[in-house]
C-alpha atoms as a PDB file:
ATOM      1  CA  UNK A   1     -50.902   7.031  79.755  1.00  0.00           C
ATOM      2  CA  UNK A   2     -53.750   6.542  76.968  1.00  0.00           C
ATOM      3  CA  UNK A   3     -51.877   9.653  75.322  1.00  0.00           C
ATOM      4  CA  UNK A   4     -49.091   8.115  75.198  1.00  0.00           C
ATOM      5  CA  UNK A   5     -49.978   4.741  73.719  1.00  0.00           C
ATOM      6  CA  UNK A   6     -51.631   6.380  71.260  1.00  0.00           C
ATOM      7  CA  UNK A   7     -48.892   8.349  70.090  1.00  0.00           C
ATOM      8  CA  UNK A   8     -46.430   5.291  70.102  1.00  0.00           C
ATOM      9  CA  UNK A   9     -49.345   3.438  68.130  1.00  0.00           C
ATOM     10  CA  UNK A  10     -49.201   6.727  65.641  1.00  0.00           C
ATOM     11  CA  UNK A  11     -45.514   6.453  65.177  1.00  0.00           C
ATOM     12  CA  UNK A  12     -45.420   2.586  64.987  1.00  0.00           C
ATOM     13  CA  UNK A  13     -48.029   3.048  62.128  1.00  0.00           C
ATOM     14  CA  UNK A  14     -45.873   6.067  60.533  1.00  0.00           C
ATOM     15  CA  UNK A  15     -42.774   4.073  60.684  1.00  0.00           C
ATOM     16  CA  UNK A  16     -44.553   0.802  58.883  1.00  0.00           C
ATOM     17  CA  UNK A  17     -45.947   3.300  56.255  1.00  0.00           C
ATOM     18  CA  UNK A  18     -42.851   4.540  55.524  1.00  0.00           C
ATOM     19  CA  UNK A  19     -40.929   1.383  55.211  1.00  0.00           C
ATOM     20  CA  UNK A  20     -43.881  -0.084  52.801  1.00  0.00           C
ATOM     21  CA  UNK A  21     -43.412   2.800  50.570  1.00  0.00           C
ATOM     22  CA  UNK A  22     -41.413   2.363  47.619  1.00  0.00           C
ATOM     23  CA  UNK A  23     -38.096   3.943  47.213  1.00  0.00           C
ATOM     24  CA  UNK A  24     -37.759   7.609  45.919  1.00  0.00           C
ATOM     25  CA  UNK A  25     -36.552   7.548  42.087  1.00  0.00           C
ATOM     26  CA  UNK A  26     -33.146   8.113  41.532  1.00  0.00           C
ATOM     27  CA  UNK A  27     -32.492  10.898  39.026  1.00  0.00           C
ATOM     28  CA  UNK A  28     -32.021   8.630  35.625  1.00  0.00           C
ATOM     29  CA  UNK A  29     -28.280   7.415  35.042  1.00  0.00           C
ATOM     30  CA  UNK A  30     -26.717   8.552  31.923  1.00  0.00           C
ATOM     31  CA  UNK A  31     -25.748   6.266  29.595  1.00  0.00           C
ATOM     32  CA  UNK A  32     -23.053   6.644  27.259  1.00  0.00           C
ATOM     33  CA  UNK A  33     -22.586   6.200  24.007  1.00  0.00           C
ATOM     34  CA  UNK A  34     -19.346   4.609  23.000  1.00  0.00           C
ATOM     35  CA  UNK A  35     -17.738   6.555  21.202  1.00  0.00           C
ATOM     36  CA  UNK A  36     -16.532   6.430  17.489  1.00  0.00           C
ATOM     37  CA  UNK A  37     -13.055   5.660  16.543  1.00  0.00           C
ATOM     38  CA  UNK A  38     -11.268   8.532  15.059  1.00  0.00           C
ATOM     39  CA  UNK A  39      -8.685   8.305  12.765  1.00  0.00           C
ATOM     40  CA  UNK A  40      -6.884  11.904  12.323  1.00  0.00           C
ATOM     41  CA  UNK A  41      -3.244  11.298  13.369  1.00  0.00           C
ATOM     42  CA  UNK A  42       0.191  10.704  12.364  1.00  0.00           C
ATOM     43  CA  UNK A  43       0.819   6.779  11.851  1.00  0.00           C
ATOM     44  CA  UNK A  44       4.156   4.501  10.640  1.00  0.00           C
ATOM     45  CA  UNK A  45       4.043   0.722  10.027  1.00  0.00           C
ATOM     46  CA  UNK A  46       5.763  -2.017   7.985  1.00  0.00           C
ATOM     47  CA  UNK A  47       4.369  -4.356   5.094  1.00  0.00           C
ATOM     48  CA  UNK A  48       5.343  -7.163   2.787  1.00  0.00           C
ATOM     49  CA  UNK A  49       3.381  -8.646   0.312  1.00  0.00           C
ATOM     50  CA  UNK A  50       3.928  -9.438  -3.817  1.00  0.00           C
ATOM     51  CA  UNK A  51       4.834  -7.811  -6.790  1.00  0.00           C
ATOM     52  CA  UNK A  52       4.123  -8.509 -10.096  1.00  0.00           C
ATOM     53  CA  UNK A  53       5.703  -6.720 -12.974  1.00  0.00           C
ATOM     54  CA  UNK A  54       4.717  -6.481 -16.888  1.00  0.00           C
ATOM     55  CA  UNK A  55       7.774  -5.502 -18.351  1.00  0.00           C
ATOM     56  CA  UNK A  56       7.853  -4.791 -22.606  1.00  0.00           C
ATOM     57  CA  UNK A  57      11.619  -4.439 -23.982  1.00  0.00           C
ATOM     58  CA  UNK A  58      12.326  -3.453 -28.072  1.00  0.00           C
ATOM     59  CA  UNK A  59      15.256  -2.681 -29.237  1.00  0.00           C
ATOM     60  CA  UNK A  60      16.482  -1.042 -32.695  1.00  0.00           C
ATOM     61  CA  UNK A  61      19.856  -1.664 -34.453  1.00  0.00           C
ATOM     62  CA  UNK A  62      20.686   2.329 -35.680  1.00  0.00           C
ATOM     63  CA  UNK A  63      22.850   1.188 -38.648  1.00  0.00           C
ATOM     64  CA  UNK A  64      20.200  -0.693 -40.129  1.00  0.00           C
ATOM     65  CA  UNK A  65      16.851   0.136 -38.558  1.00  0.00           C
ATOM     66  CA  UNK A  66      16.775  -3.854 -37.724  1.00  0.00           C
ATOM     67  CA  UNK A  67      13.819  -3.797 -34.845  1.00  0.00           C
ATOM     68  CA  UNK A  68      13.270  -6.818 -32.608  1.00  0.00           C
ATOM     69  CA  UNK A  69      11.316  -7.605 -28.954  1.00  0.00           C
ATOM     70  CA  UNK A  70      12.297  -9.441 -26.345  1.00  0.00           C
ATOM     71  CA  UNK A  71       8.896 -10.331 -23.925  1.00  0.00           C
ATOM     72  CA  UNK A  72       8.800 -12.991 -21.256  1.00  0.00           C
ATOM     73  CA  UNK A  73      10.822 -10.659 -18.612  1.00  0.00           C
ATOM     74  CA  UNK A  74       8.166 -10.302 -16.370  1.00  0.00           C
ATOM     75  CA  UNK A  75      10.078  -9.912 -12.955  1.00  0.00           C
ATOM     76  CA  UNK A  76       8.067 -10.891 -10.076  1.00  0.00           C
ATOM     77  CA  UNK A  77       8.705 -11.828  -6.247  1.00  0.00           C
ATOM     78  CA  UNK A  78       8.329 -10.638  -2.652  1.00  0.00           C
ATOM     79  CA  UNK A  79       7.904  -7.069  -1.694  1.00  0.00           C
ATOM     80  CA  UNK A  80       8.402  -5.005   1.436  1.00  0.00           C
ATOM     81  CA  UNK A  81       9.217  -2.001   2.884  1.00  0.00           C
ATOM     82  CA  UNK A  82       7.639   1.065   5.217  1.00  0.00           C
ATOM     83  CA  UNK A  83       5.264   3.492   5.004  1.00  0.00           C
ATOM     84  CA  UNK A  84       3.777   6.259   7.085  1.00  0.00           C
ATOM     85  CA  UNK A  85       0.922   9.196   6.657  1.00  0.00           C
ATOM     86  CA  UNK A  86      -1.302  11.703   8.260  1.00  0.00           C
ATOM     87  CA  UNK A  87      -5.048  11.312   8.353  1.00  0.00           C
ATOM     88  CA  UNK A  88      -7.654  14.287   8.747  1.00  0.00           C
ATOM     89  CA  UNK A  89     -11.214  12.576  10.094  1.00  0.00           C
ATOM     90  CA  UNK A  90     -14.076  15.340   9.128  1.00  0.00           C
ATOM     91  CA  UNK A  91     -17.458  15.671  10.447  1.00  0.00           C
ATOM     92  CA  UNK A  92     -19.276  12.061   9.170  1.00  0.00           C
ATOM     93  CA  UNK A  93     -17.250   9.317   7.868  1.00  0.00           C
ATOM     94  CA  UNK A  94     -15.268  11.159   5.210  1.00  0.00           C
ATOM     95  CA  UNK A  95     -11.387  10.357   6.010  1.00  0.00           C
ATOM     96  CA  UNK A  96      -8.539  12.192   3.642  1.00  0.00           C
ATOM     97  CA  UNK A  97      -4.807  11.450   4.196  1.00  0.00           C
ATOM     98  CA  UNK A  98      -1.331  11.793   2.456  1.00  0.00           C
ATOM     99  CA  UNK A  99       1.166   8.587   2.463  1.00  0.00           C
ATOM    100  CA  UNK A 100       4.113   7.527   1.421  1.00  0.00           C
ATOM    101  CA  UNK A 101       6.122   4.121   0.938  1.00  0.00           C
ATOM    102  CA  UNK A 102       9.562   2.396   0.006  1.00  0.00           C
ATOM    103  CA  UNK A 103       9.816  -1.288  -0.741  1.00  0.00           C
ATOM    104  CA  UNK A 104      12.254  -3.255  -1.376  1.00  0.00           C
ATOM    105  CA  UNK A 105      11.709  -5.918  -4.189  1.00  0.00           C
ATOM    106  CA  UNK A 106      13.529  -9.470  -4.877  1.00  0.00           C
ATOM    107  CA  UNK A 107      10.932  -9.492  -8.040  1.00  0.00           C
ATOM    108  CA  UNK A 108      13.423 -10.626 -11.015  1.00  0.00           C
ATOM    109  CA  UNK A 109      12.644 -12.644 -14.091  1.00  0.00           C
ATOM    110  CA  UNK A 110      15.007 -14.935 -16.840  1.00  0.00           C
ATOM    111  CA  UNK A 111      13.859 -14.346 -20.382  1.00  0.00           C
ATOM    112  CA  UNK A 112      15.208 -15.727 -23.731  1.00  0.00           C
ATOM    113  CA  UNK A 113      16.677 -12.451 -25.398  1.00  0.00           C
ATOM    114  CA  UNK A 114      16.603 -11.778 -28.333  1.00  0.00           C
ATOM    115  CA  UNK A 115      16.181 -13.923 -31.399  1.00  0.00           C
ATOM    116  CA  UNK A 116      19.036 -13.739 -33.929  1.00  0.00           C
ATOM    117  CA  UNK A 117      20.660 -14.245 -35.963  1.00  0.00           C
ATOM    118  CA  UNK A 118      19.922 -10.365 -37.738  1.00  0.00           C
ATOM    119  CA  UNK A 119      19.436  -9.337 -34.150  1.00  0.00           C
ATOM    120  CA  UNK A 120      20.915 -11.855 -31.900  1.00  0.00           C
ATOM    121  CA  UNK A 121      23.672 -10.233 -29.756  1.00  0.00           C
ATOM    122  CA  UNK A 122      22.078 -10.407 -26.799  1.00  0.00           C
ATOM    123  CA  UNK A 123      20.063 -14.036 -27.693  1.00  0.00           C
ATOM    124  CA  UNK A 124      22.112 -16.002 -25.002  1.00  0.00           C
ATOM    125  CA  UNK A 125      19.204 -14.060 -22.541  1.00  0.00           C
ATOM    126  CA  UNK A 126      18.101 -11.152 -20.757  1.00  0.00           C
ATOM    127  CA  UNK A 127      17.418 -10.956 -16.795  1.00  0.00           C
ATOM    128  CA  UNK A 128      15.216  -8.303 -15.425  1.00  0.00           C
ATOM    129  CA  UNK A 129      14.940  -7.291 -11.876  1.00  0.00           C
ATOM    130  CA  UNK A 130      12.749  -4.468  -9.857  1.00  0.00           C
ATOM    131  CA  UNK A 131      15.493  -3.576  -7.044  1.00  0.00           C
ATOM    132  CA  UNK A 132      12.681  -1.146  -5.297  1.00  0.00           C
ATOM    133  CA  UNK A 133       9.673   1.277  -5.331  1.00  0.00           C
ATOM    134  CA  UNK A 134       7.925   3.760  -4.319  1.00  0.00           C
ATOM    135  CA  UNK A 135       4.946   6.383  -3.747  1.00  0.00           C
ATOM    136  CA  UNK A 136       3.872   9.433  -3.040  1.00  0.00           C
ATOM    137  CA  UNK A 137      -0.343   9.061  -2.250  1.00  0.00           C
ATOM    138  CA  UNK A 138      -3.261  11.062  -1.138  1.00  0.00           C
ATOM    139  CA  UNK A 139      -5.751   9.006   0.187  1.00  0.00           C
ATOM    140  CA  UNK A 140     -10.114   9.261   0.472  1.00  0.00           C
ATOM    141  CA  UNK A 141     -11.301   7.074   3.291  1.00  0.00           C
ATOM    142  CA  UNK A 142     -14.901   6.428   3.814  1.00  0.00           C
ATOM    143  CA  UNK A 143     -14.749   4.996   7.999  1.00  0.00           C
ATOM    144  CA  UNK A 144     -16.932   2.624   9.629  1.00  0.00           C
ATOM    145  CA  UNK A 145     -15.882   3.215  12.818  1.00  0.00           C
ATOM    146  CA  UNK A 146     -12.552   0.967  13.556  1.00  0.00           C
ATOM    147  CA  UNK A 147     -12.685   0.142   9.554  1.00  0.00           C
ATOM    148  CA  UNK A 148     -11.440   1.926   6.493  1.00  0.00           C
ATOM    149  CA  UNK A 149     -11.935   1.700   3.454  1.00  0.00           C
ATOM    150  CA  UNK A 150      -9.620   4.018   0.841  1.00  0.00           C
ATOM    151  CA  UNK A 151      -9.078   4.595  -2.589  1.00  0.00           C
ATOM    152  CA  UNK A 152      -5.353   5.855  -3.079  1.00  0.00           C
ATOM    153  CA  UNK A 153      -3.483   7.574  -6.167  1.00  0.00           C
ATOM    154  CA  UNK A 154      -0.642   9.655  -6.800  1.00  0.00           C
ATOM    155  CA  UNK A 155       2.940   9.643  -7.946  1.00  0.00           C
ATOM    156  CA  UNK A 156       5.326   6.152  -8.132  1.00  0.00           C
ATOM    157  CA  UNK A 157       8.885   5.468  -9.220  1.00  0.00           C
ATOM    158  CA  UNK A 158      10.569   2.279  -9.474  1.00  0.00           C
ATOM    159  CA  UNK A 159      14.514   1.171 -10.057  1.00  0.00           C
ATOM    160  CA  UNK A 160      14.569  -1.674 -12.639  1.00  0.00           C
ATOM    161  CA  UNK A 161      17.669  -3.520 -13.438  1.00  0.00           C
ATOM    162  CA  UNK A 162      18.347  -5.531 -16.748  1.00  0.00           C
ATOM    163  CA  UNK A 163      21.241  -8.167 -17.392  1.00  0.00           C
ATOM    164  CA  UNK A 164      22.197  -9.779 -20.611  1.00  0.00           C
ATOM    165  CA  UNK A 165      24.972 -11.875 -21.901  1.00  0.00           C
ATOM    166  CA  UNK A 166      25.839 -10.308 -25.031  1.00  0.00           C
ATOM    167  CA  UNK A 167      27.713 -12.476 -27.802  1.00  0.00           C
ATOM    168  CA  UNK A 168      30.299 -11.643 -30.160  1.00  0.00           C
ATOM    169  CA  UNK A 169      32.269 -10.071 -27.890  1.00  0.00           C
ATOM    170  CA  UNK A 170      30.198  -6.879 -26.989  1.00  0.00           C
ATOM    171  CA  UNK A 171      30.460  -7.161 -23.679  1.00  0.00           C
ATOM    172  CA  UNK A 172      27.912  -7.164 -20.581  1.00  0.00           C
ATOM    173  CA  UNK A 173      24.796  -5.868 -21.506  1.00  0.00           C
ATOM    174  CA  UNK A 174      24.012  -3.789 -17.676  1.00  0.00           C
ATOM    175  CA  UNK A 175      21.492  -1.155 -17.180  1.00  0.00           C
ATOM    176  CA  UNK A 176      19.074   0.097 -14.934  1.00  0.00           C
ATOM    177  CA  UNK A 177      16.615   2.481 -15.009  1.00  0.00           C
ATOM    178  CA  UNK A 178      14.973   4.460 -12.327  1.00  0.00           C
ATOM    179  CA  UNK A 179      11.568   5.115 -14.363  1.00  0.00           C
ATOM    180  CA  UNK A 180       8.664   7.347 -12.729  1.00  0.00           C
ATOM    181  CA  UNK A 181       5.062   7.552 -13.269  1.00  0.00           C
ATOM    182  CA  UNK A 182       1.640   7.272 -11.704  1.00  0.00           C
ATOM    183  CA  UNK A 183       0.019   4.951  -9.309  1.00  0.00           C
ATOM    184  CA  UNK A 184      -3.165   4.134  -8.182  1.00  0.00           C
ATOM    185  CA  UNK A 185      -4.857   1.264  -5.532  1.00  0.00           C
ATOM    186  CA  UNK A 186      -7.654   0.728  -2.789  1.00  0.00           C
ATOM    187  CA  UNK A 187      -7.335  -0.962   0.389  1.00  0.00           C
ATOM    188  CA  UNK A 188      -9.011  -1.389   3.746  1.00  0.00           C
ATOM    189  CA  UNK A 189      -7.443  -0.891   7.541  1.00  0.00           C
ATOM    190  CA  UNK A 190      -9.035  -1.847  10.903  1.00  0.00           C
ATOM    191  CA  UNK A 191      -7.740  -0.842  14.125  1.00  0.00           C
ATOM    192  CA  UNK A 192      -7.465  -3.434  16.236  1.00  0.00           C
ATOM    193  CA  UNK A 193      -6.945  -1.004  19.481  1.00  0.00           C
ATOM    194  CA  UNK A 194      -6.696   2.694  19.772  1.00  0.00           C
ATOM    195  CA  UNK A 195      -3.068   2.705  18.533  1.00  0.00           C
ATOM    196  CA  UNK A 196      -2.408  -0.346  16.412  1.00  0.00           C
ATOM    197  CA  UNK A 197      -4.002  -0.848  12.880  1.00  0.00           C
ATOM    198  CA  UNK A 198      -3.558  -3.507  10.275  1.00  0.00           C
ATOM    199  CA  UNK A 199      -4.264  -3.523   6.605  1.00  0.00           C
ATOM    200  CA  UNK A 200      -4.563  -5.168   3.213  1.00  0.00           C
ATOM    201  CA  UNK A 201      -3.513  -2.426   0.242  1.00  0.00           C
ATOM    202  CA  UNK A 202      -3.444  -2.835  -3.735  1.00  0.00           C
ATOM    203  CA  UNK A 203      -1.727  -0.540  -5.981  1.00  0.00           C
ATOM    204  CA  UNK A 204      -1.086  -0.582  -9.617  1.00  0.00           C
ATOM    205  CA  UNK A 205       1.695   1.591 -11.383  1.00  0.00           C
ATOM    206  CA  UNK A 206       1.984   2.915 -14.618  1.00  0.00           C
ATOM    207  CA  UNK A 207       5.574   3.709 -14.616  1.00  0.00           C
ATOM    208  CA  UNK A 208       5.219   5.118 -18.839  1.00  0.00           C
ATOM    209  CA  UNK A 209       8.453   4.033 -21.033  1.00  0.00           C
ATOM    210  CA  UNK A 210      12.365   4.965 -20.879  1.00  0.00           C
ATOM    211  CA  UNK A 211      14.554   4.926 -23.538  1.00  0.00           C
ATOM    212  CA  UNK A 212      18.283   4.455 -23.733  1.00  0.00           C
ATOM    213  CA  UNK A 213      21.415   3.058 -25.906  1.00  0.00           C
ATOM    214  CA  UNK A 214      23.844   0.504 -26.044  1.00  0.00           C
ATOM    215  CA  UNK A 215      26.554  -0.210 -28.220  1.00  0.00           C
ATOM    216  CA  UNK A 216      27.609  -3.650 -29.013  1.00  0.00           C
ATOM    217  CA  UNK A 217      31.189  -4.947 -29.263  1.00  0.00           C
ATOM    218  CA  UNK A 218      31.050  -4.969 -32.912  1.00  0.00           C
ATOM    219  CA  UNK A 219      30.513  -1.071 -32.905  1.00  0.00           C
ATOM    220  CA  UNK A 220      26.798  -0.586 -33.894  1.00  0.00           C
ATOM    221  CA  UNK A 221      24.895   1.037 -32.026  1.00  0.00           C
ATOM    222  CA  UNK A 222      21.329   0.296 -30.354  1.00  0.00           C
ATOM    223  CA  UNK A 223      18.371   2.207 -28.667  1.00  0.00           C
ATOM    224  CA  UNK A 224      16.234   0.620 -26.414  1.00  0.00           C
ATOM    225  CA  UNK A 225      12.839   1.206 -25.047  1.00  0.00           C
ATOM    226  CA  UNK A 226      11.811   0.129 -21.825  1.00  0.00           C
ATOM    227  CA  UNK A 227       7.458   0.273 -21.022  1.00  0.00           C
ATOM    228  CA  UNK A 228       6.814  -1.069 -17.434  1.00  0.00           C
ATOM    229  CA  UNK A 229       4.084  -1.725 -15.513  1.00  0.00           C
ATOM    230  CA  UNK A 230       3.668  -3.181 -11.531  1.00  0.00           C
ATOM    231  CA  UNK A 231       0.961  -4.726  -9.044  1.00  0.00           C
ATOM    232  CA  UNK A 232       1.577  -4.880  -6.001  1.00  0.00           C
ATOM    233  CA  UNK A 233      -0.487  -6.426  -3.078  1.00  0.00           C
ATOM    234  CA  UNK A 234       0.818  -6.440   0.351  1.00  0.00           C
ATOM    235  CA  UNK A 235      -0.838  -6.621   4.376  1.00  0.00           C
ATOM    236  CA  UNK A 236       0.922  -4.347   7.033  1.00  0.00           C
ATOM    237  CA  UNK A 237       1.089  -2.681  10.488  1.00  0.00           C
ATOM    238  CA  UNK A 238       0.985   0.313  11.593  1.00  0.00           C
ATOM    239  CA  UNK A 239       1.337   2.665  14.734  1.00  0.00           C
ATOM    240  CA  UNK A 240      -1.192   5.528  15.224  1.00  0.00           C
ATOM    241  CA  UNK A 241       0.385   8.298  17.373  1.00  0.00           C
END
């Protein structure tokens, strides 16, 4: 009996020991690290923004090597079109992408012609619109995470449409011009989840100078030159696949 109270006694004490003791350590819990937002992918959004055109017109009468310039045909308006790209994310932060874009422009502008009377057929006024443009772009991103921020340059073309009432009975004064040049812009893109982004982009185009002729009712004929210049500035949306 005194055995056996003392082993109960040993196991009560065992048992109390054991409950006192602390807990045996876990192994430690990994923790991970979230993970960095990558941006190499296929994407295709929308955008609308402004445009803002600097537009230089001169003309030359050929019979007489009378010059003039007509300024203050400056189209500008609302912009907007598509655009889509791939993106290659390398090791760090460096991001490098191609892109391109169409937009369709209301951007137009009423100037006063040009002065007569030695060069005044078309002096009743000039309109000048930019119907559309577009780019070709390679793109260097430096990422912070869900932000981008790009430099872009490349290739641009632009349709440009000009409108004049001619006088003296030389008819409508219609042409337009499909010029092409070189463009470049920054911008910056978040991605507000893991498949939609948004983004604010600038681009400036240098679209050179076009020349062409016209000749009036009265029979003399006129080359013009055309130099044009854009800005454009628009936010968009896009889908990364």
């Amino acid at each position: 009996m005194k055995k056996l109270l003392i082993a109960f006694a040993a196991t009560a004490v065992g048992s109390a020991a054991i409950a006192g003791s602390p807990e045996p350590a876990l192994p430690d819990q990994v923790v991970m690290a979230p993970v960095a937002f990558n941006w190499t992918g296929a994407y295709a959004g929308a955008q609308i923004g402004y445009l803002d055109s600097d537009l230089g017109l001169n003309g030359e009468n050929l019979n007489n090597n009378n010059l003039m310039s007509s300024s203050a045909i400056d189209a500008s308006g609302l912009v907007g079109g598509i655009y889509g790209g791939y993106n290659w994310h390398r090791a760090g932060n460096m991001v490098f992408g191609i892109e391109g874009e169409v937009n369709f422009s209301d951007a137009d502008k009423s100037g006063p012609g040009f002065p007569g009377p030695s060069f005044g057929f078309l002096r009743n006024g000039i309109k000048s619109e930019v119907d559309y443009t577009a780019a070709l772009r390679g793109r260097v991103g430096y990422a912070m995470d869900r932000t981008l921020l790009y430099v872009a340059g490349g290739l641009t073309m632009a349709d440009i449409s000009l409108d004049g009432t001619a006088i003296g009975g030389s008819g409508p004064f219609n042409i337009t011009e499909t010029m092409t040049g070189w463009t470049l812009g920054a911008g910056v893109e978040h991605a507000f989840t893991q498949n939609w982004v948004g983004r604010l982009d600038y681009r400036y185009s240098d679209l050179g100078s076009d020349s062409f002729d016209f000749v009036s009712g009265g029979g003399d004929p006129h080359r013009f030159n055309l130099d044009a210049e854009t800005h454009e500035i628009k936010v968009g949306v896009a889908y990364k696949f």
